[in-house]
Structure formats: structure tokens, C-alpha cells
N, C-alpha and C. Protein backbone atom coordinates (compact mmCIF):
# COMPACT_ATOMS: atom_id res chain seq x y z
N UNK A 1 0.85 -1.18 0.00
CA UNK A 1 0.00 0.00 0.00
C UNK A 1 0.90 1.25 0.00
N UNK A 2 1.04 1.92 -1.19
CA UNK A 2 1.42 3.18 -1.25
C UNK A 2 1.35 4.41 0.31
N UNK A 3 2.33 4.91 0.46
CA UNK A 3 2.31 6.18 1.88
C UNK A 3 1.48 7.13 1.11
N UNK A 4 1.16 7.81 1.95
CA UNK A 4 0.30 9.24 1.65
C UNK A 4 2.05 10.27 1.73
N UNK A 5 1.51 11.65 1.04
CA UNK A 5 2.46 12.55 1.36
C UNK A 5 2.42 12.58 2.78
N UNK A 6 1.49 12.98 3.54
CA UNK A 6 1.56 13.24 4.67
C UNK A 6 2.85 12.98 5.57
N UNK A 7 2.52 11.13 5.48
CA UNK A 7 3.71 9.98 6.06
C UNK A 7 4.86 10.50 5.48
N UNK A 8 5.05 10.26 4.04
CA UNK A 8 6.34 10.85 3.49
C UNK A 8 7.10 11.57 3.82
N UNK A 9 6.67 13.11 3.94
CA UNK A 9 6.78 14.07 4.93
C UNK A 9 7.52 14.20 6.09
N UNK A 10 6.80 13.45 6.95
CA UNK A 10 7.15 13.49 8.31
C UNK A 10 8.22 12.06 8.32
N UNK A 11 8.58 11.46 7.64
CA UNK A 11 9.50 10.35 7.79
C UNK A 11 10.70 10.97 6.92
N UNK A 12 10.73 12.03 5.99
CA UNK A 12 11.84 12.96 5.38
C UNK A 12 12.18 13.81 6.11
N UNK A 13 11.54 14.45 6.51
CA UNK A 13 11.88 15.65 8.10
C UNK A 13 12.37 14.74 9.15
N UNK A 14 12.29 13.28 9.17
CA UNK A 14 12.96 12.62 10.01
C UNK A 14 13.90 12.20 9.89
N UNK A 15 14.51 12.88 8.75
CA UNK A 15 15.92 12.33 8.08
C UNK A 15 15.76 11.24 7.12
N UNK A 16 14.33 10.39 6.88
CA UNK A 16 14.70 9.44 5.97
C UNK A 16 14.71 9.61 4.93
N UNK A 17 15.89 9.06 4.07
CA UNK A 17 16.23 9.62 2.54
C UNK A 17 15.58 8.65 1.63
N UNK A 18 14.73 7.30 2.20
CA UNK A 18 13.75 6.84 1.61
C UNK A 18 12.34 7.33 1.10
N UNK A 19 12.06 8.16 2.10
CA UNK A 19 11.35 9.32 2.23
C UNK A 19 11.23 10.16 0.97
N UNK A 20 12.50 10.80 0.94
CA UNK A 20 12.83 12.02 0.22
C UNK A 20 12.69 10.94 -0.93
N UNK A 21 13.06 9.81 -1.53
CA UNK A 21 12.92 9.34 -2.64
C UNK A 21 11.75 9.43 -3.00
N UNK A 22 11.04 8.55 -2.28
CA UNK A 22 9.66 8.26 -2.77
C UNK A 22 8.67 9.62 -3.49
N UNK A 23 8.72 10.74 -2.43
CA UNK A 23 8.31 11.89 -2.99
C UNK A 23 8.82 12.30 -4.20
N UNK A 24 10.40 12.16 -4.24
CA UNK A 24 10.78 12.67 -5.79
C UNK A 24 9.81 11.64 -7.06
N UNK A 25 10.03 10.31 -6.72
CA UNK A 25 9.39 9.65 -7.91
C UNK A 25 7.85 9.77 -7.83
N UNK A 26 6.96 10.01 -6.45
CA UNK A 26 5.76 10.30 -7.20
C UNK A 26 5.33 11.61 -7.13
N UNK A 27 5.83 12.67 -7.63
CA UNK A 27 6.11 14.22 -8.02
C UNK A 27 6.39 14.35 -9.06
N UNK A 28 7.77 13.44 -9.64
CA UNK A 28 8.94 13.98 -10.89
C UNK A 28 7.74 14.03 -11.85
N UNK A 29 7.37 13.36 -12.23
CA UNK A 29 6.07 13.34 -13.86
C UNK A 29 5.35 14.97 -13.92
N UNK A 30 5.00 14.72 -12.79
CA UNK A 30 4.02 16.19 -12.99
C UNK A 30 4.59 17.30 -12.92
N UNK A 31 6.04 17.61 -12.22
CA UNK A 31 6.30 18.41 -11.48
C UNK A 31 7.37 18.71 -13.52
N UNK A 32 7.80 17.53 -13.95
CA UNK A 32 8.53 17.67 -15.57
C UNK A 32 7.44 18.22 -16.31
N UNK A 33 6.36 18.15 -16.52
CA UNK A 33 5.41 18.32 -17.10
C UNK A 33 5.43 19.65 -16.96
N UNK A 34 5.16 20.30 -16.18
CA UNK A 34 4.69 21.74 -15.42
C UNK A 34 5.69 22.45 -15.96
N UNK A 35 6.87 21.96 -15.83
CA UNK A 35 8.12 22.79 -15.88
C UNK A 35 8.29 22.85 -17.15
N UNK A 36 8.02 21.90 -17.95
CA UNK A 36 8.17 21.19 -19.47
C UNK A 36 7.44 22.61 -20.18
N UNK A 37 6.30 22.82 -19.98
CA UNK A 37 5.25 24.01 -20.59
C UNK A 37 5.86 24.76 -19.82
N UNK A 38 6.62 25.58 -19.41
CA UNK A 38 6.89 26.80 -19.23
C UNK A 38 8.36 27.53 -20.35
N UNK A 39 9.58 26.20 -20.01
CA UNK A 39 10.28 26.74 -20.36
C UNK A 39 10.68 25.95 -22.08
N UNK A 40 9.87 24.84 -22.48
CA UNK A 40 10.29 24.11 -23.52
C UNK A 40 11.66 23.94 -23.87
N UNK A 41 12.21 22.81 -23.23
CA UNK A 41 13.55 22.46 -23.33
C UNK A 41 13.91 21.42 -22.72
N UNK A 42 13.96 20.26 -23.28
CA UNK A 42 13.74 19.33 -22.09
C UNK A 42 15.31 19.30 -21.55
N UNK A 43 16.31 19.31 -21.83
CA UNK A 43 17.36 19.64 -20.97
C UNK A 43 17.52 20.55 -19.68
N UNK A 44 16.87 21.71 -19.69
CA UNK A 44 16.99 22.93 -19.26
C UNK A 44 15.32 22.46 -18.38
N UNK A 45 14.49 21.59 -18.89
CA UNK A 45 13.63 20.79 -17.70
C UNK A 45 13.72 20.03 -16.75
N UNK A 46 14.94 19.21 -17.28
CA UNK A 46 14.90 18.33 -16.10
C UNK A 46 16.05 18.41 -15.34
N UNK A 47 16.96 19.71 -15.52
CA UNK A 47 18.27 20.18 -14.64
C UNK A 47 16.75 21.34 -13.75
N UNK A 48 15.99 22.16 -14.38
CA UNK A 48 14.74 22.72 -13.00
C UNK A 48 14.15 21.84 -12.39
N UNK A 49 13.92 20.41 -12.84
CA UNK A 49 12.92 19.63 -12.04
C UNK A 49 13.70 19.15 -10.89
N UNK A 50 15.72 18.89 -10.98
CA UNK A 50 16.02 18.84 -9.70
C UNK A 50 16.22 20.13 -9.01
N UNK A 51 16.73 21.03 -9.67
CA UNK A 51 16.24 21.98 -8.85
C UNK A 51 15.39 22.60 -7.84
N UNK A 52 14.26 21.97 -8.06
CA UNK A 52 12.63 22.39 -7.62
C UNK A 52 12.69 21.33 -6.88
N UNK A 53 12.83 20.11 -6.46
CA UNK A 53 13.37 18.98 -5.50
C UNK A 53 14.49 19.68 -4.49
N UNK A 54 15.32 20.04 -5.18
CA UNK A 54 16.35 20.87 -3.69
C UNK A 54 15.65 21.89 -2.79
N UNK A 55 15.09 22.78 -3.68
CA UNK A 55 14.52 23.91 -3.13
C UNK A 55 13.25 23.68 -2.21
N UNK A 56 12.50 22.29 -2.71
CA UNK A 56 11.77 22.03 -1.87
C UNK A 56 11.89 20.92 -0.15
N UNK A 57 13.19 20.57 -0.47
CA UNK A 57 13.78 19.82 0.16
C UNK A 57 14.38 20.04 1.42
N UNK A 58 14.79 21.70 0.45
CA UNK A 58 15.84 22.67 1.74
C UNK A 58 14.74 23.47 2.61
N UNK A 59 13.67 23.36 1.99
CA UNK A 59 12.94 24.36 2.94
C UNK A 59 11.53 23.45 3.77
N UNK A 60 11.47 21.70 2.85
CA UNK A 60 10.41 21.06 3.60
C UNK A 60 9.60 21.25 4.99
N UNK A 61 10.63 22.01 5.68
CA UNK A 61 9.62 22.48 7.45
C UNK A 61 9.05 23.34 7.37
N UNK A 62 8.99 24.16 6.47
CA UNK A 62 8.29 25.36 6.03
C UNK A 62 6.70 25.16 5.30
N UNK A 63 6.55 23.72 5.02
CA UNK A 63 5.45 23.38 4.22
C UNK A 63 4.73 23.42 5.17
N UNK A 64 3.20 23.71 5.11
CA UNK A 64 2.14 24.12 6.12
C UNK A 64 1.14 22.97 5.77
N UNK A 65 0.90 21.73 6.56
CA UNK A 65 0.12 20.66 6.05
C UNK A 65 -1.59 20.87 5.92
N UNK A 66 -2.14 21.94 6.12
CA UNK A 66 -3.39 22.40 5.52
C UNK A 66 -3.59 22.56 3.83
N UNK A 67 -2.23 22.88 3.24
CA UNK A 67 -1.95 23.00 2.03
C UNK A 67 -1.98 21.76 1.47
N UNK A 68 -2.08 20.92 0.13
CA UNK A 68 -2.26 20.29 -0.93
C UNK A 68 -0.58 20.19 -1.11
N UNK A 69 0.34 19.21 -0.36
CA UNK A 69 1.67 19.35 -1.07
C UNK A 69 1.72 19.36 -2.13
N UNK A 70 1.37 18.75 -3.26
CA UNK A 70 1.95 18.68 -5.19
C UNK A 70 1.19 19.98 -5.46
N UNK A 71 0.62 20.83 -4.75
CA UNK A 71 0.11 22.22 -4.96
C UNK A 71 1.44 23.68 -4.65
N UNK A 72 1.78 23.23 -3.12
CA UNK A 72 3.19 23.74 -2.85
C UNK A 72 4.31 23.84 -3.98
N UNK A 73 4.14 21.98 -4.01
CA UNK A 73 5.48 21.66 -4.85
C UNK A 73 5.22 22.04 -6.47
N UNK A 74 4.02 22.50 -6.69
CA UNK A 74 3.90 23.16 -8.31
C UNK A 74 4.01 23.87 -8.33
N UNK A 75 4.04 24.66 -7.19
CA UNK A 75 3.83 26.50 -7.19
C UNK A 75 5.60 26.94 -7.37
N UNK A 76 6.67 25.72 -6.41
CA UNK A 76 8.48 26.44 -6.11
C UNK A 76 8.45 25.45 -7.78
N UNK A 77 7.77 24.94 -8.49
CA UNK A 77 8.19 24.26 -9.63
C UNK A 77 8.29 25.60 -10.97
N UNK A 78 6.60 26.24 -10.57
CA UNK A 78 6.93 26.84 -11.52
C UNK A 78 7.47 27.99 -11.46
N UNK A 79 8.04 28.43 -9.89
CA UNK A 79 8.77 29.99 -9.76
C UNK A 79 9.63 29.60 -10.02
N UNK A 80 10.59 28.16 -10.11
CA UNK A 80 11.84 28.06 -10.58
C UNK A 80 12.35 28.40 -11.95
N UNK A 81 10.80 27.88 -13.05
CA UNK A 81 11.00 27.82 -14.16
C UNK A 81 11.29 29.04 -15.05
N UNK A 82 10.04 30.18 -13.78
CA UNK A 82 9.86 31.56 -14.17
C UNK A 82 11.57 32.09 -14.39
N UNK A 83 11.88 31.61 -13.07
CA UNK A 83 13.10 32.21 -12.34
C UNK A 83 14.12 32.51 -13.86
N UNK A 84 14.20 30.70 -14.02
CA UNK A 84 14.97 30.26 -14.85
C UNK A 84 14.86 31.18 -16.81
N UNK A 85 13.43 31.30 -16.93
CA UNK A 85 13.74 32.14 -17.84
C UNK A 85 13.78 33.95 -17.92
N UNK A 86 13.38 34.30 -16.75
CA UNK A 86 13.97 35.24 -17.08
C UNK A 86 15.30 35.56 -16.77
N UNK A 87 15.72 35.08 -16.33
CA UNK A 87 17.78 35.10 -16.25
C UNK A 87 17.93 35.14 -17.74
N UNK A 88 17.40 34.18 -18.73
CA UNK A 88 17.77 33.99 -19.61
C UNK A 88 17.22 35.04 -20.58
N UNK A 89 16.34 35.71 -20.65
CA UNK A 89 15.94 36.79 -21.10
C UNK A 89 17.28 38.14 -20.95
N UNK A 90 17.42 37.81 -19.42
CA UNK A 90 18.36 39.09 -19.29
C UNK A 90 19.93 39.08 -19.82
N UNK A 91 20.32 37.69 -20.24
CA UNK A 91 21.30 37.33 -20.90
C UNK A 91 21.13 37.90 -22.63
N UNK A 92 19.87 38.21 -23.36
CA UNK A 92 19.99 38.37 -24.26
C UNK A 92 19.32 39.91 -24.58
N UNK A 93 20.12 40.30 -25.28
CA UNK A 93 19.88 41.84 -26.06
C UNK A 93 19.30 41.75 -27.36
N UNK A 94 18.81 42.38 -27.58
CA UNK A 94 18.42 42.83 -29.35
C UNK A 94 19.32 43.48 -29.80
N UNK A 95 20.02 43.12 -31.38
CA UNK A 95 20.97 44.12 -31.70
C UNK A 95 20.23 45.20 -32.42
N UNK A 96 19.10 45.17 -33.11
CA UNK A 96 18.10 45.67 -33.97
C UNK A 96 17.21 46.31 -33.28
N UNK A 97 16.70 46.43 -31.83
CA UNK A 97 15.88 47.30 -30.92
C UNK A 97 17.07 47.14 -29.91
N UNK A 98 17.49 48.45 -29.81
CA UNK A 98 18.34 48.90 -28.94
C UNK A 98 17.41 49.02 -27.33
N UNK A 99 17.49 48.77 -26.19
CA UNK A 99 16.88 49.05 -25.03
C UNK A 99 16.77 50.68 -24.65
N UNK A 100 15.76 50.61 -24.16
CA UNK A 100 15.24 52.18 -23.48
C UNK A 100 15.48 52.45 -22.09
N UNK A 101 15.54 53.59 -22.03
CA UNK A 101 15.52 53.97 -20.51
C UNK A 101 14.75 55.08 -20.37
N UNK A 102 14.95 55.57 -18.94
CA UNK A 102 14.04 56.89 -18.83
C UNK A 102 14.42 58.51 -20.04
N UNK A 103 15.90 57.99 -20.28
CA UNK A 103 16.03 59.43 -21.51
C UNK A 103 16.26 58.82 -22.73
N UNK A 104 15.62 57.43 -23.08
CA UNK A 104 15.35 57.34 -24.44
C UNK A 104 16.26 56.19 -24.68
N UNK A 105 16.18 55.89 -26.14
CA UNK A 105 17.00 54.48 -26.19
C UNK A 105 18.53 54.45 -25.87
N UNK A 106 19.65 53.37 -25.63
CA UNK A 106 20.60 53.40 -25.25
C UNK A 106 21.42 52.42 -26.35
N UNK A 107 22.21 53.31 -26.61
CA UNK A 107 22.82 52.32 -27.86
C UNK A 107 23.86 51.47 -27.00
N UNK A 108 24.16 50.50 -27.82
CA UNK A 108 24.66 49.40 -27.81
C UNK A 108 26.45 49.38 -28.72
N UNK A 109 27.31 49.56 -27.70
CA UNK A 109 28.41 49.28 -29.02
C UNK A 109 28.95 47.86 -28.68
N UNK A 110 28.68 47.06 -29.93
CA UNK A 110 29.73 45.63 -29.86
C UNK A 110 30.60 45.45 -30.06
N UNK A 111 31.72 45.02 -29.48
CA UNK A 111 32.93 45.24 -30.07
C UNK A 111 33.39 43.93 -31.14
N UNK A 112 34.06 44.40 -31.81
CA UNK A 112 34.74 43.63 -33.07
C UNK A 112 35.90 42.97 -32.60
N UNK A 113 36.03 41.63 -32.15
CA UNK A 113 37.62 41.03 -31.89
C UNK A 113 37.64 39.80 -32.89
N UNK A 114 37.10 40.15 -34.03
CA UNK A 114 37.25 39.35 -35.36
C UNK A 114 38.93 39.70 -35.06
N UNK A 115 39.32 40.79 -35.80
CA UNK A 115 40.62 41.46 -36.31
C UNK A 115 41.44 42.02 -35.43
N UNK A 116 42.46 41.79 -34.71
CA UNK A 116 43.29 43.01 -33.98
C UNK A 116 44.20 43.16 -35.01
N UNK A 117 44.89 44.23 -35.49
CA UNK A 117 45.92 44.53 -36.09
C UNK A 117 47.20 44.07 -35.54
N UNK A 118 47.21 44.81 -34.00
CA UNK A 118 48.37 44.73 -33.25
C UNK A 118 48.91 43.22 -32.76
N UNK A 119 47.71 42.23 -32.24
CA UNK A 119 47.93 40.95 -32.35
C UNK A 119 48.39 40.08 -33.33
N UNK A 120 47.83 40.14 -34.33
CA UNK A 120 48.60 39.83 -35.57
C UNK A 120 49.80 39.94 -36.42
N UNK A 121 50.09 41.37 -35.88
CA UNK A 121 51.64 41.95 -36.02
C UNK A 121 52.86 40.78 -35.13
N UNK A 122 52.12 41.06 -33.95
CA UNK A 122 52.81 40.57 -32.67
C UNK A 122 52.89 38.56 -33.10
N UNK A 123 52.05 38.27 -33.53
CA UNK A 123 52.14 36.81 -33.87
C UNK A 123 52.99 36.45 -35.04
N UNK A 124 52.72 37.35 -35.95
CA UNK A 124 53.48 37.03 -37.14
C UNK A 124 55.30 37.29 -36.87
N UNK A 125 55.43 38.55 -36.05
CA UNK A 125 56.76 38.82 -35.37
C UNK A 125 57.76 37.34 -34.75
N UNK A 126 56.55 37.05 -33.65
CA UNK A 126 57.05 35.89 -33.14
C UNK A 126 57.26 34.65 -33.88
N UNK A 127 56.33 34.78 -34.65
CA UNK A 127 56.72 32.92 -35.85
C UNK A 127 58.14 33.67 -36.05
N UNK A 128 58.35 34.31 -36.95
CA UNK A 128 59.28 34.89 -37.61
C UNK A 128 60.58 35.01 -36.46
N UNK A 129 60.40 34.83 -35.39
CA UNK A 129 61.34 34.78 -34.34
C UNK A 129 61.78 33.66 -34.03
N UNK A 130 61.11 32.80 -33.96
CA UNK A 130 61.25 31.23 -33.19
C UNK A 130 61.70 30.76 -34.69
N UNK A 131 61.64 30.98 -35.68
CA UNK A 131 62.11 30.32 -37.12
C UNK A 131 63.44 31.09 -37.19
N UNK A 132 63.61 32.21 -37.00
CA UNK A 132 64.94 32.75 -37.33
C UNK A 132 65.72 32.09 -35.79
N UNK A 133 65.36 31.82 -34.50
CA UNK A 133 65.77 31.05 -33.45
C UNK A 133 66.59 29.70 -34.19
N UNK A 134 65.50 28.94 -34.74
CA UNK A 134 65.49 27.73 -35.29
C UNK A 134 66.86 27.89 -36.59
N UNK A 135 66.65 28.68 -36.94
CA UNK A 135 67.25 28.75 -37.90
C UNK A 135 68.93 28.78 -37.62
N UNK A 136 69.09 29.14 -36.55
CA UNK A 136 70.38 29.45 -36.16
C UNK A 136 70.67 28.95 -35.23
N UNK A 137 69.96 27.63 -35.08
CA UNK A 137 70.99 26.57 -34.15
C UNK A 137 72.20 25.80 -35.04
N UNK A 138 72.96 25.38 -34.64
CA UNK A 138 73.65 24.58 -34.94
C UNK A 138 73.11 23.51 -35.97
N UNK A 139 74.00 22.91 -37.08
CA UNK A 139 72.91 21.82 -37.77
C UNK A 139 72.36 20.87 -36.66
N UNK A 140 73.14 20.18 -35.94
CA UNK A 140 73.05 19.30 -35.35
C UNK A 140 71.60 19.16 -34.00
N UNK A 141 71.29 20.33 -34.24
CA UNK A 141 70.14 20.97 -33.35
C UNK A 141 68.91 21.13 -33.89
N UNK A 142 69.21 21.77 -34.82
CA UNK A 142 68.22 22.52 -36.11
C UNK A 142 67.54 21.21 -36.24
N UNK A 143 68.16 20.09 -37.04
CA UNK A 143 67.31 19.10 -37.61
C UNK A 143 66.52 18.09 -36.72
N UNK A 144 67.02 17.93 -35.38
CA UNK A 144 66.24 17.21 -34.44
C UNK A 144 65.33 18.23 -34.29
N UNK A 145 65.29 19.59 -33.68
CA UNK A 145 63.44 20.01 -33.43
C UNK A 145 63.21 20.32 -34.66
N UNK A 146 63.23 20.24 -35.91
CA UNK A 146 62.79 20.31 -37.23
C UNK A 146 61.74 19.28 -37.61
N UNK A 147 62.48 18.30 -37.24
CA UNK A 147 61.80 17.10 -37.26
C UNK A 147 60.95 16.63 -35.96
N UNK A 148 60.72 17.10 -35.02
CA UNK A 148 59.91 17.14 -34.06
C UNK A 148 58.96 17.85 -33.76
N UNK A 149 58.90 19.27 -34.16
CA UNK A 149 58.54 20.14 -33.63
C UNK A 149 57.97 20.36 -35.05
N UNK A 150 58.63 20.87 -36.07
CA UNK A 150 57.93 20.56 -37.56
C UNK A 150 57.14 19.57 -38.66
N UNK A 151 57.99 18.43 -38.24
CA UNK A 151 57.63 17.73 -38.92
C UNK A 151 56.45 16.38 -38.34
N UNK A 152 56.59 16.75 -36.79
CA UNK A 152 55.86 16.09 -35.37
C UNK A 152 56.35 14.52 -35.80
N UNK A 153 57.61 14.21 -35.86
CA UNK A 153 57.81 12.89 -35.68
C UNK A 153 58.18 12.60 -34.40
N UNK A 154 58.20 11.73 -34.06
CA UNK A 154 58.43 10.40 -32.97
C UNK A 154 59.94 10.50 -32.10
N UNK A 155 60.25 10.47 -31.27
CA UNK A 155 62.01 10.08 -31.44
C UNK A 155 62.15 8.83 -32.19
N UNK A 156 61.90 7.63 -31.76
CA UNK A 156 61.98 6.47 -32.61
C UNK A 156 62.19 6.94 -33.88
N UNK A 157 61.40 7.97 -35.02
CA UNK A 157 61.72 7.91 -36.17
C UNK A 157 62.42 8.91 -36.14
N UNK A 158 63.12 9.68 -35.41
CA UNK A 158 64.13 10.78 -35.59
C UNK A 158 65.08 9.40 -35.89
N UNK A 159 65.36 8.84 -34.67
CA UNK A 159 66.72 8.15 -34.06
C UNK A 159 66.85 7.42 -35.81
N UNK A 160 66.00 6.84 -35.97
CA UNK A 160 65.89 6.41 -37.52
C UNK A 160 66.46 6.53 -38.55
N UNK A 161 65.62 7.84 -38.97
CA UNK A 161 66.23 8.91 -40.01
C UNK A 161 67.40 9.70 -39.73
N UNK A 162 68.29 9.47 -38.76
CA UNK A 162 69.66 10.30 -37.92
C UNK A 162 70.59 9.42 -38.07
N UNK A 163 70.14 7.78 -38.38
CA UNK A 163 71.14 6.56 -37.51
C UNK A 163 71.85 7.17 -36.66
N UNK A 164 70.94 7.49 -35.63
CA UNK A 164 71.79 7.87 -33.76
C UNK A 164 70.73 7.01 -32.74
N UNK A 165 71.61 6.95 -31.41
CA UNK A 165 70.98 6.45 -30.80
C UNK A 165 69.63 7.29 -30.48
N UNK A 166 68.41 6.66 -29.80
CA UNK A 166 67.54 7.25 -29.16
C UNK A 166 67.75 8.36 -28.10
N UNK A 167 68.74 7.77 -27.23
CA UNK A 167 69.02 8.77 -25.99
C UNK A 167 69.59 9.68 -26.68
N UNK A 168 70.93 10.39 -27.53
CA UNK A 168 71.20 11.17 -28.11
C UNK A 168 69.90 12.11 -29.15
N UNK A 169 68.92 11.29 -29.72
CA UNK A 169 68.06 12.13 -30.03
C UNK A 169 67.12 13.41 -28.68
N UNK A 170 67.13 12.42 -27.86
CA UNK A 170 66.80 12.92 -26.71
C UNK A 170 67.17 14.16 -25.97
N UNK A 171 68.58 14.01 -26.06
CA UNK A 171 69.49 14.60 -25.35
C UNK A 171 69.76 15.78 -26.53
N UNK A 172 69.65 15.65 -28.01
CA UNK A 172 70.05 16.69 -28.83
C UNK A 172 68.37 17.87 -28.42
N UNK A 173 67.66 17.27 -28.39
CA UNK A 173 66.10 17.67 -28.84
C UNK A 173 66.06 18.94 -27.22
N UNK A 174 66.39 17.97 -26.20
CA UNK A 174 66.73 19.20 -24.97
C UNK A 174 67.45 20.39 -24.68
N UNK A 175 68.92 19.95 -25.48
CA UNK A 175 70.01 20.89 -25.45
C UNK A 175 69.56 22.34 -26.99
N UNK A 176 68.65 21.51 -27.41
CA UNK A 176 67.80 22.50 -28.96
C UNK A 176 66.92 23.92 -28.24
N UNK A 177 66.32 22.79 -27.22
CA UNK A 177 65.11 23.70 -26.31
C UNK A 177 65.78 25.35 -25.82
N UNK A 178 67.12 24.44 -25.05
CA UNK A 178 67.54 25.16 -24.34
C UNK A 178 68.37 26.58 -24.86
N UNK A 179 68.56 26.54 -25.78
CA UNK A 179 69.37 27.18 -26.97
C UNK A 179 68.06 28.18 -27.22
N UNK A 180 66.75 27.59 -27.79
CA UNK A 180 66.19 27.86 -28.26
C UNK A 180 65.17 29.36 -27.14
N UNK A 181 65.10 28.49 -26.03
CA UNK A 181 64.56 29.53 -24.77
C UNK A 181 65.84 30.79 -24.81
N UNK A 182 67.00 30.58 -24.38
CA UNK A 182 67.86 31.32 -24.63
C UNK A 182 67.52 32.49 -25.70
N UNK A 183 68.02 31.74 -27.11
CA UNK A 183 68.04 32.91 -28.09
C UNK A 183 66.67 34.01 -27.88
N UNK A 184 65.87 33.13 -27.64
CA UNK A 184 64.21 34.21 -27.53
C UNK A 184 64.16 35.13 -26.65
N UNK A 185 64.64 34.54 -25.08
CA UNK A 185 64.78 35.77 -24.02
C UNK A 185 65.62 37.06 -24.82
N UNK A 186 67.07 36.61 -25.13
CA UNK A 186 67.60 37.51 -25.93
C UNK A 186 66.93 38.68 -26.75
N UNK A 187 66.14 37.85 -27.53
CA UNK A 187 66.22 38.67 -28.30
C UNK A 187 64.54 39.13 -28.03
N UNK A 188 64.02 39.68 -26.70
CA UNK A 188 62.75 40.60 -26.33
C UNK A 188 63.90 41.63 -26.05
């Protein structure tokens, strides 16, 4: 025989989290439903439907048992939903109706970070740095991060294409780095 809310209730306020289950599963349907017609989304429904379970959860001693609980629990269901869209309202602007205020509409400037000039300068500078870096290691340097760093091979297929050992690829590819950090501090 199914509990009444009532029981439910008072055995969740008693700490039992059997309790608190049972209410979620015979609530969740109606309480998705409710929420479902407000905000149409069923993602963005059923992250409010736990929501509306916490909120009713955190405040359960507050419920007044003269009241209709799934009446309570529809009412924090659908202020959540309200809640929930207008946040989301206030997240979005019109670019085409600019907003009003008391001295009239308020324009809107968006900014453009398609293009920086100066970033682009600054990036193209730096390739052009770390290649002229590269460029002026030693051969013996140059072609291990060439082939690592350019060409994204393996050590295995450096050591390969080098006939050197592995550890020496290793050991060239570090002493490259280090050269390479070097020349750059230098040359800011």
C-alpha cells in the first residue's frame, strides 16, 4: 500500500532519505510536465525539475500541512521555471531594438575582436622569431626540433632517419630547447 504525502513528509523531516525518494518519484512526472510548458527544453527541464526537488527539500519544514503538497510543490516548480527564464531573457539583447531607458534608447556598441591589427603583427613577429631562433641553431640541433617540432615525428623515427641512438636524439632535442629559450629571451 502506497504512503500518503503526509507519512512521506514526516518520515523525510525525520531524516529518511527513503522518504525524500519516494516523494521525488511520485512528483517527478508532474512536477517535468509543469516545468516542461513553461520553459520548452527538455534539458533545461529536467536540470529545473532537480532543482525544484532541492529547493523544496531545503525548505520542507516550512510546508504548512493544511496546504495540498503537489500544490506547494507546483507552485516552487513553476517559480523556478519563471526564475529560470527570465535570467535567460536578461542574458539576451536585441541588436536591432536597442533598449530604453528613462532618456530614451541606449545604444549598444559591440565590439569587433574578429581582427586586432596589433595581435597579428605581434604573432606574425614571433613565428618569424622562433624560425629565425630555429634557424640558427647549430645543424646538429636545427634538424632534431625540425623534425619534431615541424615535422611532429616520434624520437623512434628521428633516431631512424639520424642513424643515432635514441638517448642522443633525446638529449640533442633538450640541449635545442635550451638554446632555443635562450636565443628568444635575448632577443625581447
Amino acid at each position: 500500500m502506497p504512503e500518503d504525502d503526509k507519512t512521506l513528509i514526516q518520515s523525510a523531516l525525520g531524516g529518511d532519505q527513503g522518504a525524500y525518494r519516494g516523494l521525488m518519484e511520485r512528483h517527478r512526472p508532474a512536477i517535468f510536465h509543469i516545468v516542461m510548458k513553461i520553459v520548452r527544453d527538455e534539458e533545461a527541464a529536467a536540470d529545473l525539475v532537480q532543482e525544484t526537488f532541492m529547493k523544496a527539500f531545503a525548505s520542507l519544514a516550512t510546508y504548512r500541512s493544511e496546504f495540498k503538497f503537489s500544490t506547494w510543490l507546483y507552485r516552487i516548480a513553476a517559480n523556478t521555471a519563471i526564475d529560470y527564464l527570465r535570467k535567460q531573457r536578461m542574458k539576451m539583447l536585441s541588436l536591432d531594438t536597442p533598449p530604453a531607458n528613462v532618456d530614451g534608447p541606449v545604444e549598444i556598441e559591440v565590439p569587433d575582436n574578429s581582427f586586432n591589427p596589433e595581435k597579428d603583427l605581434i604573432a606574425r613577429e614571433s613565428r618569424f622569431s622562433i624560425e629565425d631562433a630555429i634557424e640558427s641553431l647549430p645543424e646538429k640541433y636545427r634538424i632534431v626540433i625540425v623534425y619534431r617540432h615541424k615535422d611532429d615525428k616520434s624520437y623512434e623515427e628521428i633516431a631512424e632517419a639520424l642513424s643515432l641512438p635514441i638517448g642522443t636524439v633525446k638529449a640533442r632535442i633538450f640541449r635545442a630547447r635550451e638554446l632555443l629559450k635562450k636565443k628568444l629571451k635575448q632577443g625581447r
